[in-house]
PDB file of N, CA and C in Angstrom:
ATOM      1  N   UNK A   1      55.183 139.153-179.895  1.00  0.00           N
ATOM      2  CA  UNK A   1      55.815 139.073-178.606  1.00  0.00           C
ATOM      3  C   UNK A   1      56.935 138.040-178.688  1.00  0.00           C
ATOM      4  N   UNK A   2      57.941 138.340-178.016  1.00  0.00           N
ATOM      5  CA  UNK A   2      59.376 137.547-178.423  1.00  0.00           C
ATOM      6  C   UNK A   2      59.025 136.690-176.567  1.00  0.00           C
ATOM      7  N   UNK A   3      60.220 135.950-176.921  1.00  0.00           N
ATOM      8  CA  UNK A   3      60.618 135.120-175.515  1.00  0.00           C
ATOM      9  C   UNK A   3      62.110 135.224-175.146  1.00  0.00           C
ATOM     10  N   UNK A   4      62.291 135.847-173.988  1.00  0.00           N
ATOM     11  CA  UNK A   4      63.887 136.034-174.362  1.00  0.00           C
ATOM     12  C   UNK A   4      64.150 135.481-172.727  1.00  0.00           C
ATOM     13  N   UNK A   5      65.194 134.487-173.332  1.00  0.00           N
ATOM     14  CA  UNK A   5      65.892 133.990-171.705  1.00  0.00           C
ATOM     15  C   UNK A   5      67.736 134.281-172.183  1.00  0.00           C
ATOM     16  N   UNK A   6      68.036 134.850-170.761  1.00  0.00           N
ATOM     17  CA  UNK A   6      69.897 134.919-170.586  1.00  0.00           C
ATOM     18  C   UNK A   6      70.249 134.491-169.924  1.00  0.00           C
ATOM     19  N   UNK A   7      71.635 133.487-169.895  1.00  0.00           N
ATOM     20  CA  UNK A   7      72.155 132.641-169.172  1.00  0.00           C
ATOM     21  C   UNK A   7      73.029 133.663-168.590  1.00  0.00           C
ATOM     22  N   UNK A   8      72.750 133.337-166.981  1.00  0.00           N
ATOM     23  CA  UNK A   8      74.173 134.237-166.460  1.00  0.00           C
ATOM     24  C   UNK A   8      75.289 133.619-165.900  1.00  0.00           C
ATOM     25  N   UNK A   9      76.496 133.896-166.927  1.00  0.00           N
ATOM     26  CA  UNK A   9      77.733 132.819-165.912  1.00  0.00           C
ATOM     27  C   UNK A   9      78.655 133.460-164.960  1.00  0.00           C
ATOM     28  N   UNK A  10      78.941 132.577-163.972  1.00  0.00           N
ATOM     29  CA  UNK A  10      80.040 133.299-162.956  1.00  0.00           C
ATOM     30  C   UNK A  10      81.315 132.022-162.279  1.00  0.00           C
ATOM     31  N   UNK A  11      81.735 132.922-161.584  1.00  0.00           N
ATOM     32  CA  UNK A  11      82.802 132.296-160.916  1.00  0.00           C
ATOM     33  C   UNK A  11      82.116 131.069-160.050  1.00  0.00           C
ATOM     34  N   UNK A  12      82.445 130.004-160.165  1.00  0.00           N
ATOM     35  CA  UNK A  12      82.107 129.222-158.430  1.00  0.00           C
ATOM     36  C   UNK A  12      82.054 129.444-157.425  1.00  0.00           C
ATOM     37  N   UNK A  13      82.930 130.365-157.116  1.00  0.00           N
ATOM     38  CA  UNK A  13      83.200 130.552-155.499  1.00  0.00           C
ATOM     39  C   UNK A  13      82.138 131.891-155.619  1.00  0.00           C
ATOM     40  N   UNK A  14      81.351 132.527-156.210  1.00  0.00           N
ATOM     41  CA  UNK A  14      80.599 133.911-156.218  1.00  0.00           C
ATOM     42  C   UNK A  14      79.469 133.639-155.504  1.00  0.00           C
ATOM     43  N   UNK A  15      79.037 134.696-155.092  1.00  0.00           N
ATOM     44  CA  UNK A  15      77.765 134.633-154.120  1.00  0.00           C
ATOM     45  C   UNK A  15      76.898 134.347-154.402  1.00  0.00           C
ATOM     46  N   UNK A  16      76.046 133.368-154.624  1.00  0.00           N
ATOM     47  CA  UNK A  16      74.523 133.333-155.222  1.00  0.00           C
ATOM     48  C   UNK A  16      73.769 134.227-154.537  1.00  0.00           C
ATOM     49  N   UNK A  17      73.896 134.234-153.354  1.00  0.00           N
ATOM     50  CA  UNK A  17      72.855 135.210-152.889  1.00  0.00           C
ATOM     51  C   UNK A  17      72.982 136.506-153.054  1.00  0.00           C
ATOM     52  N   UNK A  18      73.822 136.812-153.430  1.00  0.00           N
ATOM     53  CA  UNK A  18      74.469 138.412-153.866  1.00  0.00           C
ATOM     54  C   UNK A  18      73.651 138.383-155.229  1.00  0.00           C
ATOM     55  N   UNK A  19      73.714 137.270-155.946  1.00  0.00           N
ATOM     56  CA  UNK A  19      73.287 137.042-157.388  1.00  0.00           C
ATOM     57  C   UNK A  19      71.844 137.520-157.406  1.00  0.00           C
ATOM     58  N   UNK A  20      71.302 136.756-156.509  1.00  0.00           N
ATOM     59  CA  UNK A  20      69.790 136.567-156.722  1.00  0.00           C
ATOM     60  C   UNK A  20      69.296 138.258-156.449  1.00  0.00           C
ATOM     61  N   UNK A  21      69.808 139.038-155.130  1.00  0.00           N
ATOM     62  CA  UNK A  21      69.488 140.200-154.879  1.00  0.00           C
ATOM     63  C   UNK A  21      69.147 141.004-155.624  1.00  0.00           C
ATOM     64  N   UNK A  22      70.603 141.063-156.559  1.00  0.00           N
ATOM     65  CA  UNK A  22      70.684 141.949-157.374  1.00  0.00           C
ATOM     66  C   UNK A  22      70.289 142.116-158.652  1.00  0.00           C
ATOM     67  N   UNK A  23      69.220 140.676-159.148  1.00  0.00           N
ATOM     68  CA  UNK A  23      67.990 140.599-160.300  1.00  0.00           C
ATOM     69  C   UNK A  23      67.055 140.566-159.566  1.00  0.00           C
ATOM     70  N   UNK A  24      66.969 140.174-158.151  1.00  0.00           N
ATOM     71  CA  UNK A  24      65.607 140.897-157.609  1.00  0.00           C
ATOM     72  C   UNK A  24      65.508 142.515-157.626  1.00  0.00           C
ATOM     73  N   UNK A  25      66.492 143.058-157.144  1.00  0.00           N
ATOM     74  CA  UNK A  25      66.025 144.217-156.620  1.00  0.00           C
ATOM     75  C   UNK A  25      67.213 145.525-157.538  1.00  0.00           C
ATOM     76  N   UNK A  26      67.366 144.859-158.651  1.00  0.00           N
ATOM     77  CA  UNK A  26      67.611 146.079-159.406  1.00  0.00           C
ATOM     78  C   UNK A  26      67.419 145.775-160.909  1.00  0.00           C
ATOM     79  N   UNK A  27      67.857 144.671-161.699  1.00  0.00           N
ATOM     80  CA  UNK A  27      67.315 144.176-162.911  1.00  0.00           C
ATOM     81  C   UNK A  27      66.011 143.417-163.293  1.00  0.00           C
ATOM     82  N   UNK A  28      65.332 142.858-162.186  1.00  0.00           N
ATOM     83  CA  UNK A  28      63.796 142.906-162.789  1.00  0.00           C
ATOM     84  C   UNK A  28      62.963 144.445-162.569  1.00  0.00           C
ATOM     85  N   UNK A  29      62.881 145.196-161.773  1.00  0.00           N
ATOM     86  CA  UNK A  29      62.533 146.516-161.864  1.00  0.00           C
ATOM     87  C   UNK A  29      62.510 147.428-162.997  1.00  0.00           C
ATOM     88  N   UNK A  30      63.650 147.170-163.213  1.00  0.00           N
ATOM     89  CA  UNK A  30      64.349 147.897-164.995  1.00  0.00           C
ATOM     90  C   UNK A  30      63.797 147.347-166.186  1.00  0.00           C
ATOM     91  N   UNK A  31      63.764 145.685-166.071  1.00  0.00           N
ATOM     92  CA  UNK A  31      63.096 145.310-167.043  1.00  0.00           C
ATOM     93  C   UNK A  31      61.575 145.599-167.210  1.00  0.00           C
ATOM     94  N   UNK A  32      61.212 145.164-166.086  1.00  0.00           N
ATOM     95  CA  UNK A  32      59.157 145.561-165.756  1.00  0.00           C
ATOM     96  C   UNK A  32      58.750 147.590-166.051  1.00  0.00           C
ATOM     97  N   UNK A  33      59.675 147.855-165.826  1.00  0.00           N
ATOM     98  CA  UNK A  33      59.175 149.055-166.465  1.00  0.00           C
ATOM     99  C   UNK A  33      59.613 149.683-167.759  1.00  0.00           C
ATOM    100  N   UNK A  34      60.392 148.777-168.270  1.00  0.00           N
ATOM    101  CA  UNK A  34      60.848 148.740-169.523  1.00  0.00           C
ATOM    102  C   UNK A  34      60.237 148.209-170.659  1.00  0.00           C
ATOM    103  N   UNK A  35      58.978 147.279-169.994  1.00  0.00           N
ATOM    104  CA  UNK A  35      57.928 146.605-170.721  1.00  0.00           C
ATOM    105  C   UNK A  35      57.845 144.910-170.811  1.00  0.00           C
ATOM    106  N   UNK A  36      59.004 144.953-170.210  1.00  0.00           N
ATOM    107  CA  UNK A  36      59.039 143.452-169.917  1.00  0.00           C
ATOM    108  C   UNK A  36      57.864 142.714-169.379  1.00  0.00           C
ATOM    109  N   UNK A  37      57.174 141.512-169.382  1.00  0.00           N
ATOM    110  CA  UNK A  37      56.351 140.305-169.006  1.00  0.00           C
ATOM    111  C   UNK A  37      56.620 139.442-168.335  1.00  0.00           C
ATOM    112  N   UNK A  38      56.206 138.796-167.648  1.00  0.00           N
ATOM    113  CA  UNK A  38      56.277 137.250-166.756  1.00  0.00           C
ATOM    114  C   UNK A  38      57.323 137.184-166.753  1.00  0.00           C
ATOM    115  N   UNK A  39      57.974 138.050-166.105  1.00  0.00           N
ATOM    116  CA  UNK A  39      59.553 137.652-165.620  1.00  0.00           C
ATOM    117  C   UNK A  39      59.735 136.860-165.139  1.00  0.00           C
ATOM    118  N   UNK A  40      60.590 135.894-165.171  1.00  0.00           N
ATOM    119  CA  UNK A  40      60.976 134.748-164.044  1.00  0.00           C
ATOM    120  C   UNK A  40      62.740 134.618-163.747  1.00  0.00           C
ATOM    121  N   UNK A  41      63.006 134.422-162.690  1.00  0.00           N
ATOM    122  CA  UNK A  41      64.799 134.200-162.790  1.00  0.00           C
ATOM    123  C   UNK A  41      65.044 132.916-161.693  1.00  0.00           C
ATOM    124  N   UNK A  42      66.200 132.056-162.192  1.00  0.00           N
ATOM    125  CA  UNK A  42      66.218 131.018-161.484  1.00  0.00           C
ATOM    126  C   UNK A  42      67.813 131.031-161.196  1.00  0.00           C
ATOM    127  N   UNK A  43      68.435 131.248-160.118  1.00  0.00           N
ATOM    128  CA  UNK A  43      69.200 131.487-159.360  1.00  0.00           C
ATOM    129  C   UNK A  43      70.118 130.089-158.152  1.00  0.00           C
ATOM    130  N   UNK A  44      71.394 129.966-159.448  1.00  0.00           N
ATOM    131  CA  UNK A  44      72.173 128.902-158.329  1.00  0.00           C
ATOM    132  C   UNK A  44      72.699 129.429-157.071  1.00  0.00           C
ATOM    133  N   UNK A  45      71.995 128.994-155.606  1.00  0.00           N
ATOM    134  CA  UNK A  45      72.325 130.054-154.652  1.00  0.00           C
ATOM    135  C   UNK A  45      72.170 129.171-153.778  1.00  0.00           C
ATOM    136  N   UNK A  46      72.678 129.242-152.246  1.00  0.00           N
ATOM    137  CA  UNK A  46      72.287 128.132-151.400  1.00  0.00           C
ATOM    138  C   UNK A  46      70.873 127.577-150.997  1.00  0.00           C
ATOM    139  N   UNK A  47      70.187 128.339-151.498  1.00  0.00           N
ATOM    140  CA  UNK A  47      68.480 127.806-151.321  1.00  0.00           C
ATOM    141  C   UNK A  47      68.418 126.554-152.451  1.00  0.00           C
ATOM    142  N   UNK A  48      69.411 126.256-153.147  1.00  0.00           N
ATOM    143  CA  UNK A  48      69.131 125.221-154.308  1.00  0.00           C
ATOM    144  C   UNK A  48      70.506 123.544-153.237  1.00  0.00           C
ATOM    145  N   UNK A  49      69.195 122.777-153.543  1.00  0.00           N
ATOM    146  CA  UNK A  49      70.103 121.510-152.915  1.00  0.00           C
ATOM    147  C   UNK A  49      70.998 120.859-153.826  1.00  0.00           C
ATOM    148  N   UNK A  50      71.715 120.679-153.072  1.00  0.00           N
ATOM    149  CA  UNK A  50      72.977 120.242-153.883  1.00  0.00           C
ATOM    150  C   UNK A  50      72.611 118.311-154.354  1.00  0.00           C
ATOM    151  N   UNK A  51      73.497 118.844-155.502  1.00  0.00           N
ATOM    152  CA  UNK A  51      73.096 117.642-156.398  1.00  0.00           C
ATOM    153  C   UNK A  51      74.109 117.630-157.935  1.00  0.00           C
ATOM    154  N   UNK A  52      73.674 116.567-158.768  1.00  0.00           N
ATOM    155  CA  UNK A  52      74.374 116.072-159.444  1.00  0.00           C
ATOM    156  C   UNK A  52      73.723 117.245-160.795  1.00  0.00           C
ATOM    157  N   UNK A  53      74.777 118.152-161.549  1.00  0.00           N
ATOM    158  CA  UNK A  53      74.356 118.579-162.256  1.00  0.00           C
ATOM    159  C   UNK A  53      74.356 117.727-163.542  1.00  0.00           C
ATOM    160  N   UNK A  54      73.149 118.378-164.430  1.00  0.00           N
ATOM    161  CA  UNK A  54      73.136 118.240-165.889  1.00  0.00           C
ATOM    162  C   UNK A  54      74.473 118.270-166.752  1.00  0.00           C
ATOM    163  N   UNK A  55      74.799 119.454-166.973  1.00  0.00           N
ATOM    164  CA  UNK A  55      75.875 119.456-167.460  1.00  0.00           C
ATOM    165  C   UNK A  55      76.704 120.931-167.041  1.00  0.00           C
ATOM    166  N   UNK A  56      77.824 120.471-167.457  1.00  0.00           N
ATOM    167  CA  UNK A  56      79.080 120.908-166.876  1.00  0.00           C
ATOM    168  C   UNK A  56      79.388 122.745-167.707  1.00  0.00           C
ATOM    169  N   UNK A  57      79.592 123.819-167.511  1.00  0.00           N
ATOM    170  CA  UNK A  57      80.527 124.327-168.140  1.00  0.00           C
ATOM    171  C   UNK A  57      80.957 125.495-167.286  1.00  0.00           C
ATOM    172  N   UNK A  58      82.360 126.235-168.122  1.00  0.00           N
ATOM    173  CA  UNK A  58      83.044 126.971-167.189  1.00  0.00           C
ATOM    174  C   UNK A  58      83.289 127.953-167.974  1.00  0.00           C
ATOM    175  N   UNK A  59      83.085 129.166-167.199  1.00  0.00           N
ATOM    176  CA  UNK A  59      82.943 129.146-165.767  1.00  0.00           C
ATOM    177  C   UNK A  59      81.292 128.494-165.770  1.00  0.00           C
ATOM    178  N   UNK A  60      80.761 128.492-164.661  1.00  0.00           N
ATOM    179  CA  UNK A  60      79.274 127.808-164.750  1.00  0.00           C
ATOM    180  C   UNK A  60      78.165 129.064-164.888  1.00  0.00           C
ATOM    181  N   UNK A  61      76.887 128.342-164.968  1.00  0.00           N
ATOM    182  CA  UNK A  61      75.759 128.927-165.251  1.00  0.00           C
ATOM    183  C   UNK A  61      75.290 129.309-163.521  1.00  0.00           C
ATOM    184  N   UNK A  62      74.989 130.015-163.330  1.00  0.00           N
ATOM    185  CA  UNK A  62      74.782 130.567-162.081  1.00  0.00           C
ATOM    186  C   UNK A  62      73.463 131.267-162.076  1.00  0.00           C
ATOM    187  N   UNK A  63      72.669 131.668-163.108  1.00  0.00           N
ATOM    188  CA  UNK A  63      71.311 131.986-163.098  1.00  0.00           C
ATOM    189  C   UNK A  63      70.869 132.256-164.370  1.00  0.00           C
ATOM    190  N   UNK A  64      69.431 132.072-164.435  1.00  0.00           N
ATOM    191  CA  UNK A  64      68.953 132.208-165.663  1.00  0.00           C
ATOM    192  C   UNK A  64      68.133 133.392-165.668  1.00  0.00           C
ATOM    193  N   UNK A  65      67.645 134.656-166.965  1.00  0.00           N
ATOM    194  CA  UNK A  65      66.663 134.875-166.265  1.00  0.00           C
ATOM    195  C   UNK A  65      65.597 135.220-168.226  1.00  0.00           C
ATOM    196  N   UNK A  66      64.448 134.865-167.752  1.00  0.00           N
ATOM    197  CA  UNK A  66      63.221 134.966-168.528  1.00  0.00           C
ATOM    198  C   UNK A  66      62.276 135.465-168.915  1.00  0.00           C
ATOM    199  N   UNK A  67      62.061 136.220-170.189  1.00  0.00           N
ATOM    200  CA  UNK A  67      61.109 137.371-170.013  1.00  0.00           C
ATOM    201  C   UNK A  67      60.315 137.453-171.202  1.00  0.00           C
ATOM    202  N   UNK A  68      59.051 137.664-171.242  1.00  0.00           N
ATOM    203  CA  UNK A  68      58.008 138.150-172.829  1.00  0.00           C
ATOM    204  C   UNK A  68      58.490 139.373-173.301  1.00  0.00           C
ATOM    205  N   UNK A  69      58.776 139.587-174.357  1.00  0.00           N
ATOM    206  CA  UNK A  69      59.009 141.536-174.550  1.00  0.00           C
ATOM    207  C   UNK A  69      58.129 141.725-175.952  1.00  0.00           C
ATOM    208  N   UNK A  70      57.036 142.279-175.664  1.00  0.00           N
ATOM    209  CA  UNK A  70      55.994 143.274-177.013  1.00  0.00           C
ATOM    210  C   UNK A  70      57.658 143.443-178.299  1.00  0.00           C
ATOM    211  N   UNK A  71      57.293 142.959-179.291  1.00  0.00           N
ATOM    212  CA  UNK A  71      57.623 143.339-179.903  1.00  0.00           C
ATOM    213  C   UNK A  71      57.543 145.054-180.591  1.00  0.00           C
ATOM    214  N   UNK A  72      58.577 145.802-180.686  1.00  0.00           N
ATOM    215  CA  UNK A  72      58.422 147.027-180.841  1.00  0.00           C
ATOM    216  C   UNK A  72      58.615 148.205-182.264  1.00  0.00           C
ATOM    217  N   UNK A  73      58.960 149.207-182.456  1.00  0.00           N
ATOM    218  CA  UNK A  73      59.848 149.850-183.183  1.00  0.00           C
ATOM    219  C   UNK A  73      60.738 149.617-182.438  1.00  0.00           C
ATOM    220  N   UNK A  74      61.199 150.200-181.485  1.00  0.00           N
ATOM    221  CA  UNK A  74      62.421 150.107-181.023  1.00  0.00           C
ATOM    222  C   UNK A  74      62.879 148.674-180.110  1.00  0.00           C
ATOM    223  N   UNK A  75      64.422 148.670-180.110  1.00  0.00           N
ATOM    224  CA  UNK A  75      64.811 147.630-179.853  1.00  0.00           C
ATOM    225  C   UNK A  75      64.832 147.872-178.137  1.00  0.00           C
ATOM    226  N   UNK A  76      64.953 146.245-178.179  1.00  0.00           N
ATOM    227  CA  UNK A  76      64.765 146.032-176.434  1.00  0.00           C
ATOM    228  C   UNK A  76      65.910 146.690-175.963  1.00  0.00           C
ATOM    229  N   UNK A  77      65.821 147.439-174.777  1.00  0.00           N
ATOM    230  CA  UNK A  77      67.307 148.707-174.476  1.00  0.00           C
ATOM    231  C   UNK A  77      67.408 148.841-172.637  1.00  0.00           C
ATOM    232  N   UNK A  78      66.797 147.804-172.191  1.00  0.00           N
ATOM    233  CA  UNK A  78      67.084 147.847-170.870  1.00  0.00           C
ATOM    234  C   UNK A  78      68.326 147.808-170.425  1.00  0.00           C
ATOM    235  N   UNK A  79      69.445 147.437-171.217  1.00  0.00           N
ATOM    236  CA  UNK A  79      70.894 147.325-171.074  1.00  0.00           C
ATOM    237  C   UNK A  79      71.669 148.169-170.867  1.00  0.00           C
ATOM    238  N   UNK A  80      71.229 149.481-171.474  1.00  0.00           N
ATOM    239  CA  UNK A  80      71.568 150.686-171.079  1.00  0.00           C
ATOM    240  C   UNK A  80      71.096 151.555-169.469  1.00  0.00           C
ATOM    241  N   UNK A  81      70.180 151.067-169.503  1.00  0.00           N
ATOM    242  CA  UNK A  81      70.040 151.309-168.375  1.00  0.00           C
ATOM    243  C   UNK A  81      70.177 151.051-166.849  1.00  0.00           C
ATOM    244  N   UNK A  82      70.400 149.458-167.338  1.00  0.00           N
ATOM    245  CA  UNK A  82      71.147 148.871-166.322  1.00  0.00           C
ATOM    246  C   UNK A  82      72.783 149.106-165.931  1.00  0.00           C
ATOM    247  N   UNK A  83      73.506 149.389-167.465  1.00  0.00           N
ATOM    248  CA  UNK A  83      74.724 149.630-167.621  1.00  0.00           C
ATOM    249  C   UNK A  83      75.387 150.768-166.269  1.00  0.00           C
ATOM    250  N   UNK A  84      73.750 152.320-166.837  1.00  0.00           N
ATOM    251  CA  UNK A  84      74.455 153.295-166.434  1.00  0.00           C
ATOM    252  C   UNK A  84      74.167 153.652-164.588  1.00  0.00           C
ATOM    253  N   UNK A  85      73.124 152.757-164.001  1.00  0.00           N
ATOM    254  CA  UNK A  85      73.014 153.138-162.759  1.00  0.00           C
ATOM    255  C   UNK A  85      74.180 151.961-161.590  1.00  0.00           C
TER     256      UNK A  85
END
C-alpha cells in the first residue's frame, strides 16, 4: 500500500470554497471508487484563520489532498477520469 499526498497550487485571489467543493464533491468520489483509502484533503479557504504562514511560495499551496492506494498491476488512473468528466 503506497501513501500518496498532492499539493494543489492556485492563484490567491481563487476561491477556496469553490476549491474545497470541488474535492468534496467530485474528486474524492472518483478516487473512493477508484480504490482509494482514508482520504483526507486540507483546504486554504475562509474556514481557515488567518495567520502567519510557514512558508511562502508562488503561486501558493491552496490544498492538499491524501490518500492510501493498494498497490496494484495497474497503475493508479483516477486522472483520467477526472480529466474526462
Amino acid at each position: 500500500m503506497q501513501k500518496l499526498f498532492y499539493l494543489l497550487f492556485d492563484d490567491v485571489d481563487s476561491d477556496g470554497s469553490r476549491l474545497r467543493e470541488a474535492l468534496a464533491g467530485r474528486v474524492v468520489p472518483v478516487l473512493r471508487e477508484s480504490g482509494a483509502e482514508e482520504i483526507s484533503s486540507f483546504v486554504n479557504d475562509d474556514a481557515v484563520a488567518a495567520g502567519s504562514p510557514i512558508c511562502q511560495s508562488d503561486p501558493p499551496i491552496r490544498a492538499g489532498l491524501s490518500f492510501f492506494w493498494r498497490m496494484r498491476r495497474t497503475a493508479f488512473r483516477p486522472r483520467k477520469r477526472l480529466v474526462a468528466s
